[in-house]
PDB file of N, CA and C in Angstrom:
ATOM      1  N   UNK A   1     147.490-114.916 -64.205  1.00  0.00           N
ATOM      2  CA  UNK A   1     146.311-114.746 -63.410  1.00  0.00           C
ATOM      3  C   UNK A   1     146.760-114.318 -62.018  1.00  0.00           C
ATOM      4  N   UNK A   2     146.253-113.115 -61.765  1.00  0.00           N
ATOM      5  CA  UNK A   2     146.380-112.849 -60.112  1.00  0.00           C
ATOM      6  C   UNK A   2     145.301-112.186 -59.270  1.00  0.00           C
ATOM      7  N   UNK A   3     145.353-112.507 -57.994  1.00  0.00           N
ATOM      8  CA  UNK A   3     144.311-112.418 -57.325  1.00  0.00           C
ATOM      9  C   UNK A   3     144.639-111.403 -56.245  1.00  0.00           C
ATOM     10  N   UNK A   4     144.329-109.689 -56.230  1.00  0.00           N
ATOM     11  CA  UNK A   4     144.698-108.922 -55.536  1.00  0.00           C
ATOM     12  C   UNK A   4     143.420-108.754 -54.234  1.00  0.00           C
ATOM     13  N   UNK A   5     143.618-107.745 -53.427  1.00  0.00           N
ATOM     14  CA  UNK A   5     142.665-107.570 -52.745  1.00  0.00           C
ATOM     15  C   UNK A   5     142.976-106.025 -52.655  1.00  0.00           C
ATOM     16  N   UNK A   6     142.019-105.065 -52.151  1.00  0.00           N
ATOM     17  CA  UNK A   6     142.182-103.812 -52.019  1.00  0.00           C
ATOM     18  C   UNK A   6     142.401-103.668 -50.053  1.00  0.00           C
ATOM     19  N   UNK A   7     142.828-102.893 -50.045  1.00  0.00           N
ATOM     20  CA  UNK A   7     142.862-102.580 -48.507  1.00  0.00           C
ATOM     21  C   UNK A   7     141.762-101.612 -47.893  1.00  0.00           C
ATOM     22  N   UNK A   8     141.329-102.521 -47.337  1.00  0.00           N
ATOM     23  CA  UNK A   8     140.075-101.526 -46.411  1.00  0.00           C
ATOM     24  C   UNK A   8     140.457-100.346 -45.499  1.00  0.00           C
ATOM     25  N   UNK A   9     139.653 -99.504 -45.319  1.00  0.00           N
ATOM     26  CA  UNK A   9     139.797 -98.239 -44.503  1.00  0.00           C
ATOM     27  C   UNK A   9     138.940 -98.510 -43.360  1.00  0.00           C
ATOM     28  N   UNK A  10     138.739 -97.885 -42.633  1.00  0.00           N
ATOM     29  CA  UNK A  10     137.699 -97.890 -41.282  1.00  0.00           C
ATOM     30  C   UNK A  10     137.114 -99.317 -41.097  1.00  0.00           C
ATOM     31  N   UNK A  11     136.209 -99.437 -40.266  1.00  0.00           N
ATOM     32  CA  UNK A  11     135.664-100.513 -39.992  1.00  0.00           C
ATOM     33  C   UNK A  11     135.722-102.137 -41.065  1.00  0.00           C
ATOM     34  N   UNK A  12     135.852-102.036 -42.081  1.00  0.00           N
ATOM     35  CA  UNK A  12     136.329-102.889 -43.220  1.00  0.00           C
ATOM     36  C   UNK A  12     137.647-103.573 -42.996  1.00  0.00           C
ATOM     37  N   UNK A  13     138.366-102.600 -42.524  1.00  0.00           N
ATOM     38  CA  UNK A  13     139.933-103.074 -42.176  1.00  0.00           C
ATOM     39  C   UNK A  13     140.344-104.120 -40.695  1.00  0.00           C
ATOM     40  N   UNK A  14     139.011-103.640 -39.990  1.00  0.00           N
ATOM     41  CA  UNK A  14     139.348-104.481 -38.621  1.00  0.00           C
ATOM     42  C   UNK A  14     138.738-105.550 -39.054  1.00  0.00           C
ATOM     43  N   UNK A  15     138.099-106.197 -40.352  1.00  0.00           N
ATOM     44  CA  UNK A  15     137.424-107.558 -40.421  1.00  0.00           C
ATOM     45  C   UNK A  15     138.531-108.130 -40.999  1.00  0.00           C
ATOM     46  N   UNK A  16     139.453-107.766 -41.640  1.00  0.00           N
ATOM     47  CA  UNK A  16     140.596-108.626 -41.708  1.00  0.00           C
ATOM     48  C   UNK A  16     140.973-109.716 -41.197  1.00  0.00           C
ATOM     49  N   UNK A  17     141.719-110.719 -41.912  1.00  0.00           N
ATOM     50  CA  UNK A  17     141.839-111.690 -41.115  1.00  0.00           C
ATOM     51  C   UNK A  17     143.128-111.892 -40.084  1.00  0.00           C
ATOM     52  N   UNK A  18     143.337-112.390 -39.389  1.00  0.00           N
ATOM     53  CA  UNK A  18     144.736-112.154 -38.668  1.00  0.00           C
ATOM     54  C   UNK A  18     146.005-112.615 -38.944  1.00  0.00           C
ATOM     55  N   UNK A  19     146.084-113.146 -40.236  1.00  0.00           N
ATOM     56  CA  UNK A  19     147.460-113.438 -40.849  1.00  0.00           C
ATOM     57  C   UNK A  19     147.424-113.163 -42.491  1.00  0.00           C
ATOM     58  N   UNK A  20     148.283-112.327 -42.976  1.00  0.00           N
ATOM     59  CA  UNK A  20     148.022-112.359 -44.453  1.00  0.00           C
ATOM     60  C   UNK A  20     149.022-113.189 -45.054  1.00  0.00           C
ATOM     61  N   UNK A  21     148.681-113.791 -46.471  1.00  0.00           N
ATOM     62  CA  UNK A  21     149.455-114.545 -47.335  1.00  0.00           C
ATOM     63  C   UNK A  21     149.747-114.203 -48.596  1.00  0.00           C
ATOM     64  N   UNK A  22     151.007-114.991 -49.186  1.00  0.00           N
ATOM     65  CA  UNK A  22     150.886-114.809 -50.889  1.00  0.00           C
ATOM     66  C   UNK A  22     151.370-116.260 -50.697  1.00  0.00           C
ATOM     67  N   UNK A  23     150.742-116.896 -52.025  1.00  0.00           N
ATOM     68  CA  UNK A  23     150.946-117.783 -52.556  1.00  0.00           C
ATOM     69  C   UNK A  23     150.896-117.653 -54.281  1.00  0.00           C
ATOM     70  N   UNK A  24     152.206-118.145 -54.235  1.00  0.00           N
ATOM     71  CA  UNK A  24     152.577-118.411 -56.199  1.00  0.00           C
ATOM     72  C   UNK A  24     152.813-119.775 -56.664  1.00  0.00           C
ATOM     73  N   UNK A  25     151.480-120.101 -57.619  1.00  0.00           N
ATOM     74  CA  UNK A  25     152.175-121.272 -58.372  1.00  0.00           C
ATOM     75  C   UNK A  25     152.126-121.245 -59.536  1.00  0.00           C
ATOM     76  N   UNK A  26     152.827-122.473 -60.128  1.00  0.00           N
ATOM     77  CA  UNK A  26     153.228-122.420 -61.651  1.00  0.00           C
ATOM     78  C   UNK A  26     152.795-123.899 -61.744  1.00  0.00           C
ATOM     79  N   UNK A  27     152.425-123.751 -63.497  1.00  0.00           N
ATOM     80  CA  UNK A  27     152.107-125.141 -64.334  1.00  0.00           C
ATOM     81  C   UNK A  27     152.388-125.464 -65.520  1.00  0.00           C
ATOM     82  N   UNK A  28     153.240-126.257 -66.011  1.00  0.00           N
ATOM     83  CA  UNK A  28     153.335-126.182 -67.510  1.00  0.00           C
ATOM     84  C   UNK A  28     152.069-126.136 -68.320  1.00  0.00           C
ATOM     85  N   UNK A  29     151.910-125.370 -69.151  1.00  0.00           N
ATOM     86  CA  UNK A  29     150.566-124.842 -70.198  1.00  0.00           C
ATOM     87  C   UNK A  29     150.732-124.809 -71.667  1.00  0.00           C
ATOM     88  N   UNK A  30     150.835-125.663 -72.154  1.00  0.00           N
ATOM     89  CA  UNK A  30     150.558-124.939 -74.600  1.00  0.00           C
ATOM     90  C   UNK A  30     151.987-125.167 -74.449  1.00  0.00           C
ATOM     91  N   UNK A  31     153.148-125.333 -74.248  1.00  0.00           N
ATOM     92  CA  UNK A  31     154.621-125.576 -74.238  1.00  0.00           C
ATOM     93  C   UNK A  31     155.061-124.166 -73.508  1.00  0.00           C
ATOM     94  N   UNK A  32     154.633-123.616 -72.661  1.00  0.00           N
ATOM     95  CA  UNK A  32     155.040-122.959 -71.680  1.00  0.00           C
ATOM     96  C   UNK A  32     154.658-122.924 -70.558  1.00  0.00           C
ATOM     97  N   UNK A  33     154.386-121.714 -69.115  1.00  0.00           N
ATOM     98  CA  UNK A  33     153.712-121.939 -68.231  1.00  0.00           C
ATOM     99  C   UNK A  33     152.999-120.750 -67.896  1.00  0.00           C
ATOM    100  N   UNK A  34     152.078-121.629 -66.986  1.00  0.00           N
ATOM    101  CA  UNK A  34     150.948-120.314 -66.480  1.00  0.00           C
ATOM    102  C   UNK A  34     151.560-120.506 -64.746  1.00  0.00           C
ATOM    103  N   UNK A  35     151.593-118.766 -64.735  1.00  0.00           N
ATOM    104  CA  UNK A  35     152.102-118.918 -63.185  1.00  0.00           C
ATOM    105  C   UNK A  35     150.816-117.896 -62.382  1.00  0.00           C
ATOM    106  N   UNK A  36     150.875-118.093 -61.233  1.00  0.00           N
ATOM    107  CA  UNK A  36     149.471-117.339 -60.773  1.00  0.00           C
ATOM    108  C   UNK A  36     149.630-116.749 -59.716  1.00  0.00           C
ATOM    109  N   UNK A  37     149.766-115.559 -59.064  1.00  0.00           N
ATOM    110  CA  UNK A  37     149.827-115.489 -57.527  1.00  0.00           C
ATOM    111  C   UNK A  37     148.967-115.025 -56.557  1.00  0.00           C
ATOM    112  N   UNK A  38     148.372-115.744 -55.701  1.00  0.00           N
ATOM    113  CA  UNK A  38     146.810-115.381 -54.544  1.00  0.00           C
ATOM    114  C   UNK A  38     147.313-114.799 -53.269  1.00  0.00           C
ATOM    115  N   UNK A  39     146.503-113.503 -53.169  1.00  0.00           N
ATOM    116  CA  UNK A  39     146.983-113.134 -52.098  1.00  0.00           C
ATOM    117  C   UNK A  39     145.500-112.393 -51.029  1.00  0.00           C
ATOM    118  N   UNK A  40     146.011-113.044 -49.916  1.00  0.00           N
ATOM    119  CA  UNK A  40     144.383-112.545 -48.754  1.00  0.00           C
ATOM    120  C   UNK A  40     144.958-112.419 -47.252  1.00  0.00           C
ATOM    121  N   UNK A  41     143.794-112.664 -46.452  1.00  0.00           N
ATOM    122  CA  UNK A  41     143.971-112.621 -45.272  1.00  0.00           C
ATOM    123  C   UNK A  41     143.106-113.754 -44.952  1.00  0.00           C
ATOM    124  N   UNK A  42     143.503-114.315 -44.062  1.00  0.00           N
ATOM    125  CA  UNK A  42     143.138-115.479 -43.312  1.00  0.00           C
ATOM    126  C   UNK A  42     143.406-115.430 -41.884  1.00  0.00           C
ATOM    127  N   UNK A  43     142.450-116.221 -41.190  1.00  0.00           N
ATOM    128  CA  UNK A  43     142.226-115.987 -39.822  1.00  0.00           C
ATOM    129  C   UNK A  43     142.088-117.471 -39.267  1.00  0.00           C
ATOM    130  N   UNK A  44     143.545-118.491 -39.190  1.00  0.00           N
ATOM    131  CA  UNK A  44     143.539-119.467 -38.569  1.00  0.00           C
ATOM    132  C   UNK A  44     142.673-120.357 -37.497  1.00  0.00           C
ATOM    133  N   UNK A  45     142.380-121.462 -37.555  1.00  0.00           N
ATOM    134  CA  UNK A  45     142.114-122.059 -36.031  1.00  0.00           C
ATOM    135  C   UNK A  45     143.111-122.095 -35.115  1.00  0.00           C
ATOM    136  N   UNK A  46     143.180-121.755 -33.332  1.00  0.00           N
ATOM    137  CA  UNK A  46     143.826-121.764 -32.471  1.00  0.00           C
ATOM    138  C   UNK A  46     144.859-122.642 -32.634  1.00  0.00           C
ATOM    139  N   UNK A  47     145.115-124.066 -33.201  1.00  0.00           N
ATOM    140  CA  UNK A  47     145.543-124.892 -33.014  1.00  0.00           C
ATOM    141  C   UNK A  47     146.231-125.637 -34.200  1.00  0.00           C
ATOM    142  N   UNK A  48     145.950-124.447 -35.163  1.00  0.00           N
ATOM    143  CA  UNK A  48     146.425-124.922 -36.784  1.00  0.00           C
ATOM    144  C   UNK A  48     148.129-124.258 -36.820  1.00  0.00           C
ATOM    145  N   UNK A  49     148.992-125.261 -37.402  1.00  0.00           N
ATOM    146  CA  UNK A  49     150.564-125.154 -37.601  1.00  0.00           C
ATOM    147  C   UNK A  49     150.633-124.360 -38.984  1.00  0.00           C
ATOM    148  N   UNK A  50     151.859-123.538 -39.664  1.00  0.00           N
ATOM    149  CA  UNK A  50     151.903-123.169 -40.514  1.00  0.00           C
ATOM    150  C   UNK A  50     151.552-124.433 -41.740  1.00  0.00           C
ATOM    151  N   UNK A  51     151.885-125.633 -41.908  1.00  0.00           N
ATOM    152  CA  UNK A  51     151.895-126.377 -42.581  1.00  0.00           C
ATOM    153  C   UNK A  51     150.298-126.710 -42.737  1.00  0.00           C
ATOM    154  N   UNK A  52     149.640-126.748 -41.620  1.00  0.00           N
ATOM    155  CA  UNK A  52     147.845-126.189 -41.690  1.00  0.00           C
ATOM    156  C   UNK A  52     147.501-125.741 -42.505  1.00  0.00           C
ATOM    157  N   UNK A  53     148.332-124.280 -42.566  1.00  0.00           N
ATOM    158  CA  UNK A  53     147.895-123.695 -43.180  1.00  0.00           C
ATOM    159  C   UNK A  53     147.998-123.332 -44.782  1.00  0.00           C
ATOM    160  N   UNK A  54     148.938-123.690 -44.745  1.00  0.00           N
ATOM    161  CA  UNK A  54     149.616-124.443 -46.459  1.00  0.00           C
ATOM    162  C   UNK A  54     148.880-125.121 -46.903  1.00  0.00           C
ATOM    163  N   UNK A  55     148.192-125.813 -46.147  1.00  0.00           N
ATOM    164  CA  UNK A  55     147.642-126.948 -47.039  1.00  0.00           C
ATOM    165  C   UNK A  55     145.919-126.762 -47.592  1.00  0.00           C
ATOM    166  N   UNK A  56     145.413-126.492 -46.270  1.00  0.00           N
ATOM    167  CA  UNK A  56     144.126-125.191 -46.758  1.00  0.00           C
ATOM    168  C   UNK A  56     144.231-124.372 -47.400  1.00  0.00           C
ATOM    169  N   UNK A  57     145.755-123.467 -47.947  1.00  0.00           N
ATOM    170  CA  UNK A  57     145.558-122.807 -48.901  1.00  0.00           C
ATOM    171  C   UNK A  57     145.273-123.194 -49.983  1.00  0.00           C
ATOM    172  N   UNK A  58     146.655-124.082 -49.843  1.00  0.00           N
ATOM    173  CA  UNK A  58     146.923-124.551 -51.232  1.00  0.00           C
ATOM    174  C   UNK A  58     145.541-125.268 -52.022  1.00  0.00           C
ATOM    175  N   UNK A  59     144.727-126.126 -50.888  1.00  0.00           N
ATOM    176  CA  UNK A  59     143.656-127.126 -51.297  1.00  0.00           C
ATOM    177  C   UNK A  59     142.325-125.747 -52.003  1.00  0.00           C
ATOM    178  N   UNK A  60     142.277-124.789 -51.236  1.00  0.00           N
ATOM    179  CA  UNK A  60     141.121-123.560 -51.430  1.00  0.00           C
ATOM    180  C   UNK A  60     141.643-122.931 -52.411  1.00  0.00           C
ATOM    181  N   UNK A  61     142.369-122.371 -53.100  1.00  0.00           N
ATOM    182  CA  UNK A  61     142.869-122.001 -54.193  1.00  0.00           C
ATOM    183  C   UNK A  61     143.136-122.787 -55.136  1.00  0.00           C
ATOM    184  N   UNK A  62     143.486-124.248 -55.589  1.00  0.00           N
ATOM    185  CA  UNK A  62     143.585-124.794 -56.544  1.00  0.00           C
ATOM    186  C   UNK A  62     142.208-125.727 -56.753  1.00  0.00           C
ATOM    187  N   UNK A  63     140.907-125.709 -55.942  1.00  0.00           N
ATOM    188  CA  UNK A  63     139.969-125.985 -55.764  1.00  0.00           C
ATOM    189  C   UNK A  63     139.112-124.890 -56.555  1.00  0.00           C
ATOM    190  N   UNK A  64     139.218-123.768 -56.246  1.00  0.00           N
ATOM    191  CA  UNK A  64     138.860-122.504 -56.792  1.00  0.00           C
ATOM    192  C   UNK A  64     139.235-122.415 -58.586  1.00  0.00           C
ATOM    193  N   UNK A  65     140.466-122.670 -58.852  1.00  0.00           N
ATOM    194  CA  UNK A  65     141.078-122.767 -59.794  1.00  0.00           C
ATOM    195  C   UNK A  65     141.843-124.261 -60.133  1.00  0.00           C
ATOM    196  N   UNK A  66     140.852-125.250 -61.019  1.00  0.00           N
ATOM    197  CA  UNK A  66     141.079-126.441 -61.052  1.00  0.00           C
ATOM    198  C   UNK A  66     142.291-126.236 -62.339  1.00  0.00           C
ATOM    199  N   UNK A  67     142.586-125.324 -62.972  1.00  0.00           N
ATOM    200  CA  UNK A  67     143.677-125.539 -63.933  1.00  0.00           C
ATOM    201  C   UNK A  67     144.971-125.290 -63.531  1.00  0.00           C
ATOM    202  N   UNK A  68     145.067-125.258 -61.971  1.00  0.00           N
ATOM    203  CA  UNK A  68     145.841-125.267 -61.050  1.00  0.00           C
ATOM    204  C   UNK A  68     146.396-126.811 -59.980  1.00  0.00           C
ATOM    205  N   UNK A  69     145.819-127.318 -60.566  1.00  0.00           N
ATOM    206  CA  UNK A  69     145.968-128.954 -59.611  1.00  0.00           C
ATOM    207  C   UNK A  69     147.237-129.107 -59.814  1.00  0.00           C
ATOM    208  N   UNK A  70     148.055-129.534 -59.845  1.00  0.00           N
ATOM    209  CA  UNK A  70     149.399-130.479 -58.960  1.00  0.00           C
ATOM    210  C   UNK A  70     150.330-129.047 -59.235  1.00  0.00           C
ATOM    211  N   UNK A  71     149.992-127.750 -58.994  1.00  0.00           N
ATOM    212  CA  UNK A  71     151.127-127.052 -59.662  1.00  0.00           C
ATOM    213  C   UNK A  71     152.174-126.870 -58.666  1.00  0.00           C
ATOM    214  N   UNK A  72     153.017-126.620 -59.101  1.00  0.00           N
ATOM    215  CA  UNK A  72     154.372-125.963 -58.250  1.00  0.00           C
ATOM    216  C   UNK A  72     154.245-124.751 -57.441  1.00  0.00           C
ATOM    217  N   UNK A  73     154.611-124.768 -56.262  1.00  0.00           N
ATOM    218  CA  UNK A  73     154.920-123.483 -55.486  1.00  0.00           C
ATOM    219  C   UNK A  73     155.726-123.045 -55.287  1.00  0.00           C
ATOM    220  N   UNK A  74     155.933-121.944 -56.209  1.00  0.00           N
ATOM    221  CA  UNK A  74     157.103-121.121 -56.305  1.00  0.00           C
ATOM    222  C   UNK A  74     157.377-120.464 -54.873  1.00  0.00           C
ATOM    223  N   UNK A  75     156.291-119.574 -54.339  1.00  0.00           N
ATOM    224  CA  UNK A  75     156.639-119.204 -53.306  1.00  0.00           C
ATOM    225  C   UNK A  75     155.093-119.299 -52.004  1.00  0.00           C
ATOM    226  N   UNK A  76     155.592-119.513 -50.765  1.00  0.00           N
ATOM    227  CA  UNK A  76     154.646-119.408 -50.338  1.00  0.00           C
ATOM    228  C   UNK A  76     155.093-118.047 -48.745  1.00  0.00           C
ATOM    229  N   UNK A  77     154.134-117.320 -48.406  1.00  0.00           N
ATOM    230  CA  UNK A  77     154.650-116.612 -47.703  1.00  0.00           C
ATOM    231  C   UNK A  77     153.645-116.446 -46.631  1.00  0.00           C
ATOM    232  N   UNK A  78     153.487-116.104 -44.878  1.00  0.00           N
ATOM    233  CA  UNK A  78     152.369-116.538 -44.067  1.00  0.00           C
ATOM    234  C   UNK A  78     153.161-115.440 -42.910  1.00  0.00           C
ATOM    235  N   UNK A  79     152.174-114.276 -42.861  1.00  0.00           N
ATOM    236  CA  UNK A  79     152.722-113.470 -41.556  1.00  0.00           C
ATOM    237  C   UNK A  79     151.751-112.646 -40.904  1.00  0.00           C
ATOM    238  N   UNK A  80     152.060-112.300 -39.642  1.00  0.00           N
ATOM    239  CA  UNK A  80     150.790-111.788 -38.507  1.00  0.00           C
ATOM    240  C   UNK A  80     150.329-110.580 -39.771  1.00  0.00           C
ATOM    241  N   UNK A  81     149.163-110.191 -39.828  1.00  0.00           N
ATOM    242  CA  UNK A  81     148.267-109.216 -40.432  1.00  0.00           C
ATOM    243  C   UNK A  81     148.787-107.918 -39.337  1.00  0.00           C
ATOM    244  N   UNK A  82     149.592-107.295 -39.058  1.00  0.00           N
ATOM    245  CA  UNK A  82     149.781-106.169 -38.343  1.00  0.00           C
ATOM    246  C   UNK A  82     151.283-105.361 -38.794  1.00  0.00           C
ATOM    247  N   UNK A  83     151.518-104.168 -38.333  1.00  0.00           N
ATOM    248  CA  UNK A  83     152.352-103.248 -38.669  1.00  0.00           C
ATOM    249  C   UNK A  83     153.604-103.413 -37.381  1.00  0.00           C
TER     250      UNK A  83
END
């Protein structure tokens, strides 16, 4: 399961949020695993730490996707939305 986003052009693109992410997790599933990776833009509170923000992910995405609860994070990744 993965969760892409398309990239906006013109005015679409400046609503972006100001930091984009990927997050990957995994779960054992049927005697193997389901691994998943979410990826967006997010636009922090002033005062929120990366670990903030980990944790709102993590809680909004496995909230979203409850066959996702205690899974493993393979990777998590958090950087300014700019070139």
């Amino acid at each position: 399961m993965t969760t892409q986003t398309q990239q906006p052009t013109g005015p679409a693109a400046q609503q972006q949020g100001s930091h984009h992410f990927i997050l990957t997790l995994q779960k054992p599933y049927q005697g193997g695993f389901v691994t998943a990776t979410f990826t967006n833009t997010f636009t922090p509170r002033p005062d929120d730490t990366r670990a903030d923000i980990y944790k709102v992910l993590f809680e909004q995405v496995t909230r979203a996707n409850p066959e996702l609860a205690n899974a493993n994070v393979l990777f998590f990744s958090l950087e300014r939305n700019q070139l």
